[in-house]
C-alpha atoms as a PDB file:
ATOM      1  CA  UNK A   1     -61.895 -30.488  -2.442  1.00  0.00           C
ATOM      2  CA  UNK A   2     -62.796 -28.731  -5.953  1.00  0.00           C
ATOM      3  CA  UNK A   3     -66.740 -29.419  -4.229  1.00  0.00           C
ATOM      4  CA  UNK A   4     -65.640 -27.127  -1.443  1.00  0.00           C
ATOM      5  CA  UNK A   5     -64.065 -24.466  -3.486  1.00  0.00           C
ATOM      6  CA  UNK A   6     -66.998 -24.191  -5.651  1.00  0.00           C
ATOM      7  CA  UNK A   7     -69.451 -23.891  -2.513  1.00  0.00           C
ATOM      8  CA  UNK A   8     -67.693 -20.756  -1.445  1.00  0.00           C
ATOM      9  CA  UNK A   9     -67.971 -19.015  -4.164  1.00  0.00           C
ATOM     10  CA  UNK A  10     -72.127 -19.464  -4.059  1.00  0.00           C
ATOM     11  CA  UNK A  11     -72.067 -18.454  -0.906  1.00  0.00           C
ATOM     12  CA  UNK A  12     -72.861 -14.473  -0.644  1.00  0.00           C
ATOM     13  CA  UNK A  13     -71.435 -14.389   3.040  1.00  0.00           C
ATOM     14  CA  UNK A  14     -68.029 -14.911   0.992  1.00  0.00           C
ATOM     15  CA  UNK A  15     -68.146 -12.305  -1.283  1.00  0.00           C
ATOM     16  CA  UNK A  16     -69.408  -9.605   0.608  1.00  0.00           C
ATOM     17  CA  UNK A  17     -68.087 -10.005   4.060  1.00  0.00           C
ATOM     18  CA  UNK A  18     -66.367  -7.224   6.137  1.00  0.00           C
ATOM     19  CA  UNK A  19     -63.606  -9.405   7.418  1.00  0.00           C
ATOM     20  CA  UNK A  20     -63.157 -12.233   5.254  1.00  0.00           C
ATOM     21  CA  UNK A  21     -59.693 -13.367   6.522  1.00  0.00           C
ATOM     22  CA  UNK A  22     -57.024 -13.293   4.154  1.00  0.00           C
ATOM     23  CA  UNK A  23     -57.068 -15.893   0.422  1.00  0.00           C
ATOM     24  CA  UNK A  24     -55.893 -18.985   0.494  1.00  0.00           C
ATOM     25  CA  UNK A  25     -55.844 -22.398  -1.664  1.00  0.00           C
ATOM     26  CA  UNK A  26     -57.016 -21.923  -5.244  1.00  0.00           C
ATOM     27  CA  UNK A  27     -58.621 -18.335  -5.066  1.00  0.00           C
ATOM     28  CA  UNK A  28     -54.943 -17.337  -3.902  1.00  0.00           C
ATOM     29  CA  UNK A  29     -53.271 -19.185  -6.706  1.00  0.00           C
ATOM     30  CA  UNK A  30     -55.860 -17.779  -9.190  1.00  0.00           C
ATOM     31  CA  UNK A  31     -55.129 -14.343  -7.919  1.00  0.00           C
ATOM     32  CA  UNK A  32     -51.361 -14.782  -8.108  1.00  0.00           C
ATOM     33  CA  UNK A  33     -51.587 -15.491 -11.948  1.00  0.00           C
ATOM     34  CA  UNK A  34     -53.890 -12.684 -12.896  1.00  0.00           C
ATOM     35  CA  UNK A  35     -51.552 -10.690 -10.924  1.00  0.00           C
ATOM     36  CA  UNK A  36     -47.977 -12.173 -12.518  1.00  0.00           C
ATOM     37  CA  UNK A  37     -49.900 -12.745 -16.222  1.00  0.00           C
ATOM     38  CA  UNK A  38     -50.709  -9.040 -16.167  1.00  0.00           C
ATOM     39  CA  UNK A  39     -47.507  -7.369 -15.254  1.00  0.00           C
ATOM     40  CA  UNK A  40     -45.566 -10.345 -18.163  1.00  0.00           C
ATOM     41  CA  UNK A  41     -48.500  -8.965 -20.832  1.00  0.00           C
ATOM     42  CA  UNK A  42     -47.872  -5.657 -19.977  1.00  0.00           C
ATOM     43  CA  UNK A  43     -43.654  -5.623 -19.982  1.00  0.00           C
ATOM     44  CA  UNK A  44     -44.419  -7.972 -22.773  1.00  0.00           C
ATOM     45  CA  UNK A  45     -46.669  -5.469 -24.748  1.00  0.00           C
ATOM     46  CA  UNK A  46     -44.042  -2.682 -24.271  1.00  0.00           C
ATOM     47  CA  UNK A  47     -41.425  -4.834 -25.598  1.00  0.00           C
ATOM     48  CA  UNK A  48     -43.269  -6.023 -28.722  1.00  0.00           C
ATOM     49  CA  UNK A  49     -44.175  -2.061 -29.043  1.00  0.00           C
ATOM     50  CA  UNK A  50     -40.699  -0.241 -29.220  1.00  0.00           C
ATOM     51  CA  UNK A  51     -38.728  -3.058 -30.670  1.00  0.00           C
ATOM     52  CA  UNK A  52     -40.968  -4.459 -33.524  1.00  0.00           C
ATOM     53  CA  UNK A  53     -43.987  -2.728 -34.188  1.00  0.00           C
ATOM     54  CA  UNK A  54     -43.461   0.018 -36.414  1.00  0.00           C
ATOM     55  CA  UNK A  55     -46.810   1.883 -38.040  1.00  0.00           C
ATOM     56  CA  UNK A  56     -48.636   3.643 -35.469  1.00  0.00           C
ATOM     57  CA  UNK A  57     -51.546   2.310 -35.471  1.00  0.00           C
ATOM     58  CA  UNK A  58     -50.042  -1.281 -34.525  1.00  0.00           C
ATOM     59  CA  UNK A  59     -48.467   0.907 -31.453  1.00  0.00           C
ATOM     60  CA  UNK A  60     -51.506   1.983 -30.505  1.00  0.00           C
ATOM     61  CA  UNK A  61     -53.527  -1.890 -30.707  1.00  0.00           C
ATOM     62  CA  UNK A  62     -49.954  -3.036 -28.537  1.00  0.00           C
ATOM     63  CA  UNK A  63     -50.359  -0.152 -26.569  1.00  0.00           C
ATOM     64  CA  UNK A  64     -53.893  -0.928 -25.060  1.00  0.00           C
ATOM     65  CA  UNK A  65     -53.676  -4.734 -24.885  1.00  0.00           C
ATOM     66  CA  UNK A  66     -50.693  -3.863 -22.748  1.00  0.00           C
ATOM     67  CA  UNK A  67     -52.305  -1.129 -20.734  1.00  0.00           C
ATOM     68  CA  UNK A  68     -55.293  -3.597 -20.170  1.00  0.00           C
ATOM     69  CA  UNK A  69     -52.923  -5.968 -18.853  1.00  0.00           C
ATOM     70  CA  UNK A  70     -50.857  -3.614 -16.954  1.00  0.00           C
ATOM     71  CA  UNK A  71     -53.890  -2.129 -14.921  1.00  0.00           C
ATOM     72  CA  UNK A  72     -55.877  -5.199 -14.406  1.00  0.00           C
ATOM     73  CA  UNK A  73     -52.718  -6.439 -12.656  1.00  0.00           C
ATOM     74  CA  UNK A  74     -52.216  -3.432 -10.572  1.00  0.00           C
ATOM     75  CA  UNK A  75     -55.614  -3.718  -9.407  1.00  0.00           C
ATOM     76  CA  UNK A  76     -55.819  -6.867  -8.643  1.00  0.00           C
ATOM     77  CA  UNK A  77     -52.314  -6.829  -6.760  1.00  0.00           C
ATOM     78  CA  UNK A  78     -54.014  -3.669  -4.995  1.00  0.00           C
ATOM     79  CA  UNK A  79     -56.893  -5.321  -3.927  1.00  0.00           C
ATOM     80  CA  UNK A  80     -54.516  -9.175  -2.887  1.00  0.00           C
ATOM     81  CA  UNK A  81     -52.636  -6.839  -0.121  1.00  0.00           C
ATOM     82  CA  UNK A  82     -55.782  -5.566   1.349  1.00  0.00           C
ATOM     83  CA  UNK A  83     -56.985  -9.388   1.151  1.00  0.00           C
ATOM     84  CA  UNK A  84     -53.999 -10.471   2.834  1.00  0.00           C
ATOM     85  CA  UNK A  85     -53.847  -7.813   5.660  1.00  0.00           C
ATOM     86  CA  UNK A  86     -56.873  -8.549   6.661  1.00  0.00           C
ATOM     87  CA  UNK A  87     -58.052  -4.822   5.958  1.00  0.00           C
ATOM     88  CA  UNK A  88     -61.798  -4.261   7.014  1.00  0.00           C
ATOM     89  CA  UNK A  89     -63.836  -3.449   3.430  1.00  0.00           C
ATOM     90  CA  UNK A  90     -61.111  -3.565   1.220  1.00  0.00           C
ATOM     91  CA  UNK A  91     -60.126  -6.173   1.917  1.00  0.00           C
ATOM     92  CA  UNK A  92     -63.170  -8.301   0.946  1.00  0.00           C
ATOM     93  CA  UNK A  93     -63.165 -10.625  -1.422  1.00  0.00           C
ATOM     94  CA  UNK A  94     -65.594  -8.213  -4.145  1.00  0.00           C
ATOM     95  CA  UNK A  95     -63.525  -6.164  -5.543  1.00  0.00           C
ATOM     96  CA  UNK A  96     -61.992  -8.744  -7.187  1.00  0.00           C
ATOM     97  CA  UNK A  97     -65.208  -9.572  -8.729  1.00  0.00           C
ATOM     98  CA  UNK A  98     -65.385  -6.071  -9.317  1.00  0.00           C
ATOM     99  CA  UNK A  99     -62.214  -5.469 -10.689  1.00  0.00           C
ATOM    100  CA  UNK A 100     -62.620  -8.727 -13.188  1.00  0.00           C
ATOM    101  CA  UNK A 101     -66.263  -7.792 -14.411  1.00  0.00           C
ATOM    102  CA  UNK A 102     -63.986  -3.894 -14.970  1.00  0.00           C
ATOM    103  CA  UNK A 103     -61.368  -5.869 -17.125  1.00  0.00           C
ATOM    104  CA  UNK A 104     -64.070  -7.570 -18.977  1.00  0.00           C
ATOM    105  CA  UNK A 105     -65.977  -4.759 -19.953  1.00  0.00           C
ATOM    106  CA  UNK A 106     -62.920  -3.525 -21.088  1.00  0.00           C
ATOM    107  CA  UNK A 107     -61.529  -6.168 -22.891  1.00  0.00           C
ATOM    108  CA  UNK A 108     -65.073  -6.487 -25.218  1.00  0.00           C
ATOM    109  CA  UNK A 109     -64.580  -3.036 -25.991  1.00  0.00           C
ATOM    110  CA  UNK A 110     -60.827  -3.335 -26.964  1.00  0.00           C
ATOM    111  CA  UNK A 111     -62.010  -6.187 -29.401  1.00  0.00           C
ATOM    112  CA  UNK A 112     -64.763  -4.327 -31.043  1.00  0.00           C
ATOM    113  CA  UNK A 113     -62.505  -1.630 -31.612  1.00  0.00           C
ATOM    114  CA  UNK A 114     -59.977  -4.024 -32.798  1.00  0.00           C
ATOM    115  CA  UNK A 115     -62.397  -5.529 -35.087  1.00  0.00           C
ATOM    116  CA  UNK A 116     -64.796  -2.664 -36.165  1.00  0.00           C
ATOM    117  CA  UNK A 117     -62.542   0.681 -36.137  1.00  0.00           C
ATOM    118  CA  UNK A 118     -58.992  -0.700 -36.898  1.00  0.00           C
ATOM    119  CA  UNK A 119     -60.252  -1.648 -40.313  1.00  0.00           C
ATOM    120  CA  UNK A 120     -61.427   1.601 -41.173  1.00  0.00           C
ATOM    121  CA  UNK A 121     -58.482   3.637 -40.072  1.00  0.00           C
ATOM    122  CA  UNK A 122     -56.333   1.286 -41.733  1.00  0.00           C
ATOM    123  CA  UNK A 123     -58.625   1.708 -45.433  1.00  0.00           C
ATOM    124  CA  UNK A 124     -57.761   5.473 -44.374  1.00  0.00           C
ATOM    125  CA  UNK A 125     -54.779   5.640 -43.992  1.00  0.00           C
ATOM    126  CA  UNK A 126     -54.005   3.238 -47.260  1.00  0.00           C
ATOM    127  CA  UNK A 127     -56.235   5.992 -49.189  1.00  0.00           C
ATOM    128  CA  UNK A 128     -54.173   8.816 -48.285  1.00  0.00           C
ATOM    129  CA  UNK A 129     -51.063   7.443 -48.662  1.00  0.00           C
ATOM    130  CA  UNK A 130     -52.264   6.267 -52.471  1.00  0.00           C
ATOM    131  CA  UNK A 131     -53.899   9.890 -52.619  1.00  0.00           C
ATOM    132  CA  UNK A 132     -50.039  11.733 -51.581  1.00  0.00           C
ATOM    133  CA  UNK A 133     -48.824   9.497 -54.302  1.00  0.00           C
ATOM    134  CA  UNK A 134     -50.510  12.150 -56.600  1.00  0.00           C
ATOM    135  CA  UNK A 135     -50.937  15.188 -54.921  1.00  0.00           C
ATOM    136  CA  UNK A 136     -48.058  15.750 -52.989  1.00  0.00           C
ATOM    137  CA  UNK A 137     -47.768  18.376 -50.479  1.00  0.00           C
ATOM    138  CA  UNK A 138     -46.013  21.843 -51.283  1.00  0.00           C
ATOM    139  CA  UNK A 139     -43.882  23.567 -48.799  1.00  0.00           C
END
C-alpha cells in the first residue's frame, strides 16, 4: 500500500493532469491536516498575540507565523475544493505542490528574519530605551 502511494507521486501523469479525479487515501488525509493545522496555528497565533504578547516586536514575529499559517491553509483548502469537484485545471493535483514549495519559500524567509533582523531591532530598541533614560524628550 505505502509502495503504491509512493509510485503516484513519481508519476508526472499525476501531478500535472487536467482531470485528475478528486484525492483520496493518504494525499487526502495529508491535505486535511495542512488544511486544519493551518487554520489551529493561525486562531492559535492570534490568541497568543492579543492575550500574552506584549512588546511589539513579539506581535509582529506572532503575527507572521500566524499569517503563514493562516494563508497556507486557505490555499490549500482553495485548491482541496477544486480537487474534490473535479474542476478541469484547478483542480489538478500541482498547485498543491505549488502552493507547498510557496509556504516554504516563505517559511525560510520568516526564519532568517527571525534569526538575522529580530536581533538587531531588538539591540535597537534596548539602545534607545537606555539612551531616553538620559535624554528625555521635551514637550
Amino acid at each position: 500500500m505505502w509502495l503504491e502511494f509512493y509510485n503516484q507521486f513519481i508519476d508526472i501523469r499525476y501531478w500535472f493532469a487536467s482531470y485528475p479525479g478528486p484525492l483520496a487515501g493518504k494525499f487526502l488525509l495529508l491535505v486535511q491536516v495542512v488544511i486544519i493545522g493551518g487554520i489551529v496555528g493561525g486562531i492559535g497565533a492570534l490568541i497568543i498575540k492579543r492575550m500574552w504578547v506584549k512588546d511589539s516586536l513579539g506581535r509582529t514575529i506572532v503575527g507572521r507565523f500566524g499569517a503563514w499559517g493562516a494563508t497556507l491553509a486557505f490555499m490549500f483548502g482553495v485548491s482541496f475544493i477544486f480537487s474534490q469537484t473535479q474542476t478541469p485545471v484547478l483542480g489538478s493535483r500541482f498547485w498543491f505542490l505549488l502552493w507547498l514549495l510557496i509556504g516554504i519559500i516563505w517559511l525560510v524567509r520568516l526564519i532568517y528574519w527571525l534569526l538575522k533582523v529580530v536581533p538587531k531591532q531588538r539591540r535597537q530598541q534596548l539602545e534607545r530605551a537606555r539612551q531616553s533614560r538620559y535624554w528625555p524628550v521635551s514637550r
